[in-house]
C-alpha atoms as a PDB file:
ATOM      1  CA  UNK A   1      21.908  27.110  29.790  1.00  0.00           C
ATOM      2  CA  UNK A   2      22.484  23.861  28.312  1.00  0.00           C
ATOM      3  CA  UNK A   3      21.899  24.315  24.487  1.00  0.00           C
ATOM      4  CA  UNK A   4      20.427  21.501  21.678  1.00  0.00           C
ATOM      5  CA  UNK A   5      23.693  21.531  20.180  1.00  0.00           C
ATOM      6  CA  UNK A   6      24.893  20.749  23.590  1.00  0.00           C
ATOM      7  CA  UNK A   7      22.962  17.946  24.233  1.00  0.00           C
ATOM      8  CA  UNK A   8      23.544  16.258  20.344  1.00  0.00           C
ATOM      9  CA  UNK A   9      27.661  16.456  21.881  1.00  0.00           C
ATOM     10  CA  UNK A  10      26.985  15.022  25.279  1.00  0.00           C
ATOM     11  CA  UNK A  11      24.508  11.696  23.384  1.00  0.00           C
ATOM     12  CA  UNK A  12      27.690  11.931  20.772  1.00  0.00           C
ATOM     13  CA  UNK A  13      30.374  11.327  23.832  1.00  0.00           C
ATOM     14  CA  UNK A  14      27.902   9.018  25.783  1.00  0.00           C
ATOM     15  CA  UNK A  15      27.682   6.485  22.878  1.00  0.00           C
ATOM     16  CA  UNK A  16      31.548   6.133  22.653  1.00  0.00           C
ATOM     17  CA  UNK A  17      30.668   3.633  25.581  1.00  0.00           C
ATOM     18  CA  UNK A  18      27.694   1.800  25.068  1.00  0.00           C
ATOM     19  CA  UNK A  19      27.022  -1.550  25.381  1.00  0.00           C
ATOM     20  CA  UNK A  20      27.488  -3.736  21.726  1.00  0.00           C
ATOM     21  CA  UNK A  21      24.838  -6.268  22.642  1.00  0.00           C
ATOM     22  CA  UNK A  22      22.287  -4.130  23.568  1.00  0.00           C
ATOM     23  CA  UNK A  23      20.350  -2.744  20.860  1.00  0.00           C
ATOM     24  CA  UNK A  24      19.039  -0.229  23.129  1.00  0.00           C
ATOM     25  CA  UNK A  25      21.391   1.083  24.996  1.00  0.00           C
ATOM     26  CA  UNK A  26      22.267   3.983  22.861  1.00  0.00           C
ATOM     27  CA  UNK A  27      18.625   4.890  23.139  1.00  0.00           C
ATOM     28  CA  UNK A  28      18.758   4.900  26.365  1.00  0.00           C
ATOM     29  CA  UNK A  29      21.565   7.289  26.017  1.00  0.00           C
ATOM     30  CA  UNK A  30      19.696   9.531  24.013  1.00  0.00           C
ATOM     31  CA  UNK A  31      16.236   9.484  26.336  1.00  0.00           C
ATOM     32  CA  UNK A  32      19.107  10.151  29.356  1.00  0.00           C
ATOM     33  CA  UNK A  33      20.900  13.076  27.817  1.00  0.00           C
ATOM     34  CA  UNK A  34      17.177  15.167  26.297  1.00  0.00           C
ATOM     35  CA  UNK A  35      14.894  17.665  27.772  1.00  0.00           C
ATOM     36  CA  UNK A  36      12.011  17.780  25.564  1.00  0.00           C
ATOM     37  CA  UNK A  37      11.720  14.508  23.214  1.00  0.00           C
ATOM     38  CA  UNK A  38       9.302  13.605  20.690  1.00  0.00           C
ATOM     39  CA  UNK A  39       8.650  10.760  19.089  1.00  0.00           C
ATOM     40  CA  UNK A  40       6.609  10.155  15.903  1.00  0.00           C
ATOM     41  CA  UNK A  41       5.391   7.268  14.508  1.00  0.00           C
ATOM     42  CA  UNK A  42       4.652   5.535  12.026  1.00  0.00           C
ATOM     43  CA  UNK A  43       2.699   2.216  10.823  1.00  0.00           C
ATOM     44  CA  UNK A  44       5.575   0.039  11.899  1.00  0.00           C
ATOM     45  CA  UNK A  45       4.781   0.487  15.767  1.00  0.00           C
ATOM     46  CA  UNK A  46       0.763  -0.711  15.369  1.00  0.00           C
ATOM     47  CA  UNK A  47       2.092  -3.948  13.107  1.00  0.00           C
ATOM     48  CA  UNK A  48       3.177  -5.572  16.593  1.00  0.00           C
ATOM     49  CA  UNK A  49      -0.523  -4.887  18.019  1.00  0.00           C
ATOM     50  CA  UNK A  50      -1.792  -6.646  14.573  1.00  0.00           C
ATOM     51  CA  UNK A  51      -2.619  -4.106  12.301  1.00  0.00           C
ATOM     52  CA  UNK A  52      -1.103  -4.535   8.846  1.00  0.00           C
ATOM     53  CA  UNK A  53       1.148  -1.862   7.052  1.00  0.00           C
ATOM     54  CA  UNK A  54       0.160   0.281   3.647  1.00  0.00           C
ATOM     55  CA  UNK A  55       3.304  -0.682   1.633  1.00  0.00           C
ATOM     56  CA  UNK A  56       4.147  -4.364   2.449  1.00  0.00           C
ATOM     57  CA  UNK A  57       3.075  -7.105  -0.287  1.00  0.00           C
ATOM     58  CA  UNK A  58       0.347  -8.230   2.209  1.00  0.00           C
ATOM     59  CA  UNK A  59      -0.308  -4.516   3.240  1.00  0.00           C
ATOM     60  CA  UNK A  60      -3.581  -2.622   2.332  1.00  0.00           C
ATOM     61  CA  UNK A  61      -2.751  -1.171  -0.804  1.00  0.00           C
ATOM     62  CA  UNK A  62      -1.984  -4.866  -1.687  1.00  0.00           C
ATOM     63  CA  UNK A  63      -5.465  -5.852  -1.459  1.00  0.00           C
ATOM     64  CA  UNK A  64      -7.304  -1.835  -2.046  1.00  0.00           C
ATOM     65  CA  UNK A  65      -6.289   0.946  -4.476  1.00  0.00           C
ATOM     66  CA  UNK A  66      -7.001   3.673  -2.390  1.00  0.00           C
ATOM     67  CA  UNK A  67     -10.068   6.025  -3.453  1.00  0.00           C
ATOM     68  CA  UNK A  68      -9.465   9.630  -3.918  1.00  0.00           C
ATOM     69  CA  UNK A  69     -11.006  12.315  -2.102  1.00  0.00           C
ATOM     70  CA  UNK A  70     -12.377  13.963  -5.286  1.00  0.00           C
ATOM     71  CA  UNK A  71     -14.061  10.566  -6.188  1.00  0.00           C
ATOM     72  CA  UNK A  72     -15.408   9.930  -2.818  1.00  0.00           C
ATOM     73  CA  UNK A  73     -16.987  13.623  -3.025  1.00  0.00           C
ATOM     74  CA  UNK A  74     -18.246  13.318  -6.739  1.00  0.00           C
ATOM     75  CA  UNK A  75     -19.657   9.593  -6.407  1.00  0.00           C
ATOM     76  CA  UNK A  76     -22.260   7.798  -4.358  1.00  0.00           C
ATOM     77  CA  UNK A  77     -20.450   4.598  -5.467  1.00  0.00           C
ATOM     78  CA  UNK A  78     -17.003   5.582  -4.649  1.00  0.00           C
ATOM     79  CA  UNK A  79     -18.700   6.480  -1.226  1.00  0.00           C
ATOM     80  CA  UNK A  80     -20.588   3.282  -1.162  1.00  0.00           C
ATOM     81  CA  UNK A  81     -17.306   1.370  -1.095  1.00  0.00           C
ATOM     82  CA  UNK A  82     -15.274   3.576   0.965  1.00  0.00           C
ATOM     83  CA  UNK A  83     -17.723   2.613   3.247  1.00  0.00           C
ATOM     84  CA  UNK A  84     -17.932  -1.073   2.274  1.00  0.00           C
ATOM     85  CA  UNK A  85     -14.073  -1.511   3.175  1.00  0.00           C
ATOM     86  CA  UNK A  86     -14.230   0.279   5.764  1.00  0.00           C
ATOM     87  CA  UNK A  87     -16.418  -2.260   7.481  1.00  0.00           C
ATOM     88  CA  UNK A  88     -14.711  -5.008   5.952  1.00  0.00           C
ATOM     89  CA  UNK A  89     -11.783  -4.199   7.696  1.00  0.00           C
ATOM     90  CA  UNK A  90     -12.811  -2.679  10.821  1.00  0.00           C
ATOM     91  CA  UNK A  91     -12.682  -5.126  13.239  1.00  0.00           C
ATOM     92  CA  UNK A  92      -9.124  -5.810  12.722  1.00  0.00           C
ATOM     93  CA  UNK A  93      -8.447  -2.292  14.761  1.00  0.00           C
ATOM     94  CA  UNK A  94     -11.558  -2.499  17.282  1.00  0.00           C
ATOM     95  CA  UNK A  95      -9.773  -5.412  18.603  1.00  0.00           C
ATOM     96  CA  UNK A  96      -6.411  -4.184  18.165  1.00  0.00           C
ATOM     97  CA  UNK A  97      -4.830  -3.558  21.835  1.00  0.00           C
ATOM     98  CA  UNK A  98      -1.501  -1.383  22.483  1.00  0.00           C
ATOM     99  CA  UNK A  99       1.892  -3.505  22.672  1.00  0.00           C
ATOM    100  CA  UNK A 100       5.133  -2.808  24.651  1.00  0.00           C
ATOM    101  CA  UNK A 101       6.034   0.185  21.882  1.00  0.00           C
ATOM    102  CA  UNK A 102       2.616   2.191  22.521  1.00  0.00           C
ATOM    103  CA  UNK A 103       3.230   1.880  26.470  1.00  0.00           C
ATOM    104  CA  UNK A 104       6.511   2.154  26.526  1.00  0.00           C
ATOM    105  CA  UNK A 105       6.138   5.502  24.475  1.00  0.00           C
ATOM    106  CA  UNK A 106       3.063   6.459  26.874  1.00  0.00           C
ATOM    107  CA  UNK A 107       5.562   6.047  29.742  1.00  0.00           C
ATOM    108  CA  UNK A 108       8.220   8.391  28.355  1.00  0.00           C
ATOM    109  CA  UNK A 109       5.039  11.178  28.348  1.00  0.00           C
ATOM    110  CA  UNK A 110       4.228  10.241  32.014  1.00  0.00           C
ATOM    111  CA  UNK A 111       7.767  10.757  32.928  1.00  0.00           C
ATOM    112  CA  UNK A 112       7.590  14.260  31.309  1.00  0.00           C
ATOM    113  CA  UNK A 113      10.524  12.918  28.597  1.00  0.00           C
ATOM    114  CA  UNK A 114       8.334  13.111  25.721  1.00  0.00           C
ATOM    115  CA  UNK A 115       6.278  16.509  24.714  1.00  0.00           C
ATOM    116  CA  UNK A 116       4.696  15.043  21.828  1.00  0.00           C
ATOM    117  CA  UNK A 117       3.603  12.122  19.855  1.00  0.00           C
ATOM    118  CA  UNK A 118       3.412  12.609  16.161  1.00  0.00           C
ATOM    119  CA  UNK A 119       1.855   9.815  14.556  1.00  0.00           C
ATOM    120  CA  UNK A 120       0.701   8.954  11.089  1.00  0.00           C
ATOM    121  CA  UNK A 121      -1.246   6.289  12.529  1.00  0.00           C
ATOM    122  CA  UNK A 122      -5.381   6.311  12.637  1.00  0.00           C
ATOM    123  CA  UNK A 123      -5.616   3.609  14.928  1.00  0.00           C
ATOM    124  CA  UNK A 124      -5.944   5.840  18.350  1.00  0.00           C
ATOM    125  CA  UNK A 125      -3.537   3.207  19.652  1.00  0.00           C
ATOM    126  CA  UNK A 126      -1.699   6.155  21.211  1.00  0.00           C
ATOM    127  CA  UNK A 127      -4.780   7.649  23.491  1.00  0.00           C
ATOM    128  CA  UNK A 128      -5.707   3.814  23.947  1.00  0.00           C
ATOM    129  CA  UNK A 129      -2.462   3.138  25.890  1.00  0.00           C
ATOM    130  CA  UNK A 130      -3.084   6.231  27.771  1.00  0.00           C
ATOM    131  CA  UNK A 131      -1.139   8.808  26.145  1.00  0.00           C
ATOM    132  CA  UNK A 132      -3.281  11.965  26.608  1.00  0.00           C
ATOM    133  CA  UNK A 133      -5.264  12.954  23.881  1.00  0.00           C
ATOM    134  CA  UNK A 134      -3.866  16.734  23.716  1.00  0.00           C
ATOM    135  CA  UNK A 135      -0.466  15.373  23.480  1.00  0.00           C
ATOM    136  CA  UNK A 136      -1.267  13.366  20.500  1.00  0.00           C
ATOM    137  CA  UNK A 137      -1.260  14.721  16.941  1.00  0.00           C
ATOM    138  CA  UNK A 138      -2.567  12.948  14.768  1.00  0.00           C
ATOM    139  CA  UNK A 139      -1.353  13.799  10.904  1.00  0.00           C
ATOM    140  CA  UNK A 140      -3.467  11.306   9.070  1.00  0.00           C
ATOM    141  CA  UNK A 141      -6.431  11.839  11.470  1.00  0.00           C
ATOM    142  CA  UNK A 142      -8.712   8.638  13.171  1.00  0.00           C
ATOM    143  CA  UNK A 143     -10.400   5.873  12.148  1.00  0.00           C
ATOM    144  CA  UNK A 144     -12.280   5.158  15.019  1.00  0.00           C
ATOM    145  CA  UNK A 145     -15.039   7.836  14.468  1.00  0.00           C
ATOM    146  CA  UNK A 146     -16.161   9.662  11.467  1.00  0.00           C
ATOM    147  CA  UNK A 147     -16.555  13.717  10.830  1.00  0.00           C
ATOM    148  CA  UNK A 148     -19.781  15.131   8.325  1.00  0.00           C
ATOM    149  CA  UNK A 149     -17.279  16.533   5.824  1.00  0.00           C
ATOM    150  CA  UNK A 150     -19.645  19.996   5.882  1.00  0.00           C
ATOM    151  CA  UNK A 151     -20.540  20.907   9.509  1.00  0.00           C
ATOM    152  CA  UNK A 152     -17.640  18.809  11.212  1.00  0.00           C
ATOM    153  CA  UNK A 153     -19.849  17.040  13.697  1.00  0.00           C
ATOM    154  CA  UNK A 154     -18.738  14.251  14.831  1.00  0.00           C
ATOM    155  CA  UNK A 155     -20.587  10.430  14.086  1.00  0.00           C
ATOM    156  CA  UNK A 156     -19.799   7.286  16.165  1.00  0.00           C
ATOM    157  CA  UNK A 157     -19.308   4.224  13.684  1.00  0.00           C
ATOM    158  CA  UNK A 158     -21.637   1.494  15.431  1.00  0.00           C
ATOM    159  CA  UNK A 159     -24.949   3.475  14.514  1.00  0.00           C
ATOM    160  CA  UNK A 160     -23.591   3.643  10.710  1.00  0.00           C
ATOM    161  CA  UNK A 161     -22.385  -0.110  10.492  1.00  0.00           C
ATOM    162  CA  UNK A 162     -26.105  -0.560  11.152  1.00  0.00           C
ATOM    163  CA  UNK A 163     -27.756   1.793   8.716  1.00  0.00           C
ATOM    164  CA  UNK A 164     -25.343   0.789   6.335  1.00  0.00           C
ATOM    165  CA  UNK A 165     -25.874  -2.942   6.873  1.00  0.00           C
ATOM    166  CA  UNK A 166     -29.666  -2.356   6.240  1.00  0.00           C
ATOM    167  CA  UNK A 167     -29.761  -0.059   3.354  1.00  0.00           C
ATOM    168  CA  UNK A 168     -26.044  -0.302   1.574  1.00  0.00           C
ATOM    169  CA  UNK A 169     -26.051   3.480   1.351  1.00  0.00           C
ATOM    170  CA  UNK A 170     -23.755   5.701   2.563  1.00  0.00           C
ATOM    171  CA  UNK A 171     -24.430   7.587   5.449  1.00  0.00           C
ATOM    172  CA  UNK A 172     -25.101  11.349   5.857  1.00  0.00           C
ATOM    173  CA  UNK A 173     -25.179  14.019   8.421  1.00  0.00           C
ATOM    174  CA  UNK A 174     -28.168  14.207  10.426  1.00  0.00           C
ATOM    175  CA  UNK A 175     -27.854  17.603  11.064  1.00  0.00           C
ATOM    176  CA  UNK A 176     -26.921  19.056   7.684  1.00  0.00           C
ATOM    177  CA  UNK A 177     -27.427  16.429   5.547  1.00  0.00           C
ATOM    178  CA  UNK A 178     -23.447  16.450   4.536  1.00  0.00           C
ATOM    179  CA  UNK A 179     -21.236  13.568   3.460  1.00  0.00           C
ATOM    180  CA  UNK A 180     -19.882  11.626   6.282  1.00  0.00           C
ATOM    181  CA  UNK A 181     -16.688  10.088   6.333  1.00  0.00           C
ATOM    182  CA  UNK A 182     -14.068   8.227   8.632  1.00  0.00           C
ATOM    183  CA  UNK A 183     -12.319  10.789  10.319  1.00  0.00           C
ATOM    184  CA  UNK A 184      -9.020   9.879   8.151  1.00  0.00           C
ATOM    185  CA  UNK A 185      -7.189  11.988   5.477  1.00  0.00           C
ATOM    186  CA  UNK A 186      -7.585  10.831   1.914  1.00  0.00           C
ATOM    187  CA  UNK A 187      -5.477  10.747  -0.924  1.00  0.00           C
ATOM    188  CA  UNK A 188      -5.708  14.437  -2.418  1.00  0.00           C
ATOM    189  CA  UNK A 189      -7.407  15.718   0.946  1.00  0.00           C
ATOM    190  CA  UNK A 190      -5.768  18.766   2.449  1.00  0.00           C
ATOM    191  CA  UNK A 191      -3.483  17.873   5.367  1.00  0.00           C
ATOM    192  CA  UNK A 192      -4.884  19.156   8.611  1.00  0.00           C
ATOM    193  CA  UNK A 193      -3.400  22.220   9.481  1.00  0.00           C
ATOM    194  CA  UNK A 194      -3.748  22.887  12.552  1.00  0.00           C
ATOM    195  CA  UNK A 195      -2.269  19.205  13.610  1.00  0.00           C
ATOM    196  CA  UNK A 196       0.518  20.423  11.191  1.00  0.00           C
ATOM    197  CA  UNK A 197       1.224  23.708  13.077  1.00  0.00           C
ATOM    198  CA  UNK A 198       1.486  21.752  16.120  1.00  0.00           C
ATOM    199  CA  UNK A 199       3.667  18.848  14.634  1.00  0.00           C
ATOM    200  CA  UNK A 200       5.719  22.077  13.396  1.00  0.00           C
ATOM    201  CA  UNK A 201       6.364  23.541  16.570  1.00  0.00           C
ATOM    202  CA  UNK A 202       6.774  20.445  18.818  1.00  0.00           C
ATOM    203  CA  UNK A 203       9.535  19.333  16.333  1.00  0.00           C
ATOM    204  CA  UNK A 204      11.300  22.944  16.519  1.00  0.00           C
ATOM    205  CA  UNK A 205      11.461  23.002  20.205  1.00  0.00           C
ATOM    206  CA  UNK A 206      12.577  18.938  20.798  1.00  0.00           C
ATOM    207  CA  UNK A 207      15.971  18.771  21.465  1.00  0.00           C
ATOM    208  CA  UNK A 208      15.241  14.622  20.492  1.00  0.00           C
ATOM    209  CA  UNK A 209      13.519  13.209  17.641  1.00  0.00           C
ATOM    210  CA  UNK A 210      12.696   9.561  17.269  1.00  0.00           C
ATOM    211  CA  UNK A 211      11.256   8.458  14.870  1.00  0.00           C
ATOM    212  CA  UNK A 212       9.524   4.805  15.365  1.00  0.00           C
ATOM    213  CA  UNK A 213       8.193   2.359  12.975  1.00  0.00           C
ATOM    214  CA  UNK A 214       7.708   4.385   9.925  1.00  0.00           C
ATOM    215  CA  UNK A 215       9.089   4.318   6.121  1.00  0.00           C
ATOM    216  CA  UNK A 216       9.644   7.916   5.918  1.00  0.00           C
ATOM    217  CA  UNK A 217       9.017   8.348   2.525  1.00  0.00           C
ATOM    218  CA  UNK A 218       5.291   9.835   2.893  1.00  0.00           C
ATOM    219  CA  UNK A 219       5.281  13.424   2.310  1.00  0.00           C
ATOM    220  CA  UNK A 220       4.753  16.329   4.093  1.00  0.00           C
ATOM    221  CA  UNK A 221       5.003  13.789   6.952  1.00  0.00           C
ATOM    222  CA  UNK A 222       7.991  12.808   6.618  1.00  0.00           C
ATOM    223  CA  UNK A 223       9.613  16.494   6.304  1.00  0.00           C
ATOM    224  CA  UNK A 224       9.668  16.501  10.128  1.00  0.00           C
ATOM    225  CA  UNK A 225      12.485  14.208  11.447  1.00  0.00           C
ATOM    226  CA  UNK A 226      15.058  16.555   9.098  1.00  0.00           C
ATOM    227  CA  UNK A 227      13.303  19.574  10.390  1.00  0.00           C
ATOM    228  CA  UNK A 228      14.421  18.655  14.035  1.00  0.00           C
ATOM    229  CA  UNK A 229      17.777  17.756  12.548  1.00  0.00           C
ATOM    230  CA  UNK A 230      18.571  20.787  11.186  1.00  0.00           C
ATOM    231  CA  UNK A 231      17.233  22.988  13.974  1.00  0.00           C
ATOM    232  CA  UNK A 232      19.475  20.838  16.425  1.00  0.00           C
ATOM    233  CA  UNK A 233      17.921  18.308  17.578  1.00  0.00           C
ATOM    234  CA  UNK A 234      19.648  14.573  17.440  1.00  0.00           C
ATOM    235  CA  UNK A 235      18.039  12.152  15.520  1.00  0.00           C
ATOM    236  CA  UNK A 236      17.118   8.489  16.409  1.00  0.00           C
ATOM    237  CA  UNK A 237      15.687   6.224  13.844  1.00  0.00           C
ATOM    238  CA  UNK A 238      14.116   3.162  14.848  1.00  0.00           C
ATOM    239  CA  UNK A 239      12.471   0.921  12.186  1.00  0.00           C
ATOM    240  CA  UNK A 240      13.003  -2.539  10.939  1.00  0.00           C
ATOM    241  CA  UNK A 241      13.773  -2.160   7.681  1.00  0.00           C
ATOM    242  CA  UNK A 242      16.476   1.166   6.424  1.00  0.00           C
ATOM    243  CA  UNK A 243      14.842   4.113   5.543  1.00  0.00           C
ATOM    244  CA  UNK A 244      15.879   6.920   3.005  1.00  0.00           C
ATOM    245  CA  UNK A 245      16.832   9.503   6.078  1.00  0.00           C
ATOM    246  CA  UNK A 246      19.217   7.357   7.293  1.00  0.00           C
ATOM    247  CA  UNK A 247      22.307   8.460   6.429  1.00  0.00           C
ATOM    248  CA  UNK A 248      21.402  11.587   8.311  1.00  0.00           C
ATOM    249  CA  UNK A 249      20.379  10.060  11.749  1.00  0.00           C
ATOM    250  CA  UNK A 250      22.490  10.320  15.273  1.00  0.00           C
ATOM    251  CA  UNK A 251      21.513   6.945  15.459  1.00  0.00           C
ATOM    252  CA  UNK A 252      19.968   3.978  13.764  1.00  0.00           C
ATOM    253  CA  UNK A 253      18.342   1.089  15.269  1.00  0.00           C
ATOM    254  CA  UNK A 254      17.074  -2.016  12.443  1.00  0.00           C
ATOM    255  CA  UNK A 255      15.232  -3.639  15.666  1.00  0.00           C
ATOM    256  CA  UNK A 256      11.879  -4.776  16.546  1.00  0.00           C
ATOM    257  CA  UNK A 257       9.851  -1.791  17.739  1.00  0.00           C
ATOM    258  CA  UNK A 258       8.220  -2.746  20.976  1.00  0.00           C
ATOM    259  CA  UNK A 259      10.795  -4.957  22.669  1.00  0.00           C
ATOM    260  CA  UNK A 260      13.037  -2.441  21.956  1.00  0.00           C
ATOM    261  CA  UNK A 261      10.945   0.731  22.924  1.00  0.00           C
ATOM    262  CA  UNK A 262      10.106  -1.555  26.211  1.00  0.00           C
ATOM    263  CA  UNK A 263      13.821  -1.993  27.001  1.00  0.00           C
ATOM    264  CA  UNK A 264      15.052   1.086  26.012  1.00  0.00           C
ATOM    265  CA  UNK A 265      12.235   2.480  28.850  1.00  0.00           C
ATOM    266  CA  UNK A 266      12.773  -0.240  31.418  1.00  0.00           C
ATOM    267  CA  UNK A 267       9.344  -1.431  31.021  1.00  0.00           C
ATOM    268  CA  UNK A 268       8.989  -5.368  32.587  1.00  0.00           C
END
């Protein structure tokens, strides 16, 4: 049986004869040479489809300092203009649409080459561009909907755009009468465990990890990529700008995300 140290040695030997102007052949390399890939992404791959970063001088924490969880919980104001930027900002991923990186990552899933997509993304640009939703996990959780922080039910946004439009006041749960908020994960929220156990065992079993479109520098998140590293798997780092992991990648690619996802897949 061919082993995951086996497969870093044959995408080692491959590369010796890749193609210098083509930014994605080595990728293609890697995708040829793996039995169970998984990508994870970060906010890098959704710029393309027009949603702006966190981090970047015209990103979102340019314009918002983000509200804690314990203030959102502790004041109707803080939850007042949670909610107020929310809606302020919404539209911008309603009408976002999946580019050539979502579908060219959806295509590696149909073609059974990818296992899993990680993402830190809350867009739902992933299940959009028809990557099953049991195949996504989603670290940061979704903006698209909203979860009653007590019971967990589940609260389209459309019905509290209009409530909240009316009356300025935050919603609550109509069954328990709990805080409702986007179904995201706040500064000093917990992490979701049970998207982190399966994030945890995806990455152990890959025998590829590529990580797309994210800074790598957002914690526990960002642990992943080196846990695939050291249990074997290579590592593929695609991203624009150079990230702090690296130094420890198989390979590096400073590229734009979806042209080179698309070519690296053969997508037209």
């Amino acid at each position: 049986m061919t082993g995951q140290g086996d497969i870093c040695y044959q995408f080692a030997v491959a590369r010796s004869t890749h193609n210098e102007g083509d930014p994605a052949a080595d990728l293609r390399l890697a995708l040829a040479a793996c039995r169970r890939a998984v990508v994870f992404t970060g906010a890098g791959i959704s710029t393309e489809s027009g949603i702006p970063d966190y981090r970047s001088p015209s990103g979102v924490w340019d314009q918002y300092r983000p509200i804690d969880f314990a203030a959102f919980l502790a004041s109707d104001e803080a939850r007042r203009e949670a909610w107020r930027r929310k809606f302020a900002t919404h539209a911008t991923v309603a009408h976002a649409r999946p580019n050539r990186g979502h579908l060219a990552v959806a295509a590696l899933v149909r073609r059974g080459i990818v296992t899993t997509v990680i993402t830190q993304n809350v867009d739902g640009l992933h299940q959009r561009s028809g990557v099953p939703d049991d195949r996504v996990v989603e670290l940061h959780g979704n903006t698209t909907y909203a979860r009653c922080l007590d019971c967990g039910a589940r609260h389209e946004l459309e019905p509290i755009r209009e409530a909240f439009v009316a009356s300025g006041e935050a919603p609550c749960c109509h069954g328990c009468g709990g805080h409702v908020k986007t179904a995201t994960i706040s500064f000093g929220q917990p992490m979701p465990q049970a998207a982190m156990r399966r994030a945890d065992a995806a990455t152990r079993a890959a025998d590829l990890f590529i990580a797309v479109g994210s800074s790598l520098v957002v914690h526990p998140a960002a642990g992943f990529p080196m846990a695939a590293k050291r249990n074997g798997a290579s590592l593929v780092i695609l991203n624009r700008e150079h990230t702090p992991l690296d130094g420890f990648a198989d390979l590096v690619l400073n590229a734009e995300i979806g042209p080179t996802l698309a070519d690296a897949v053969g997508l037209d």
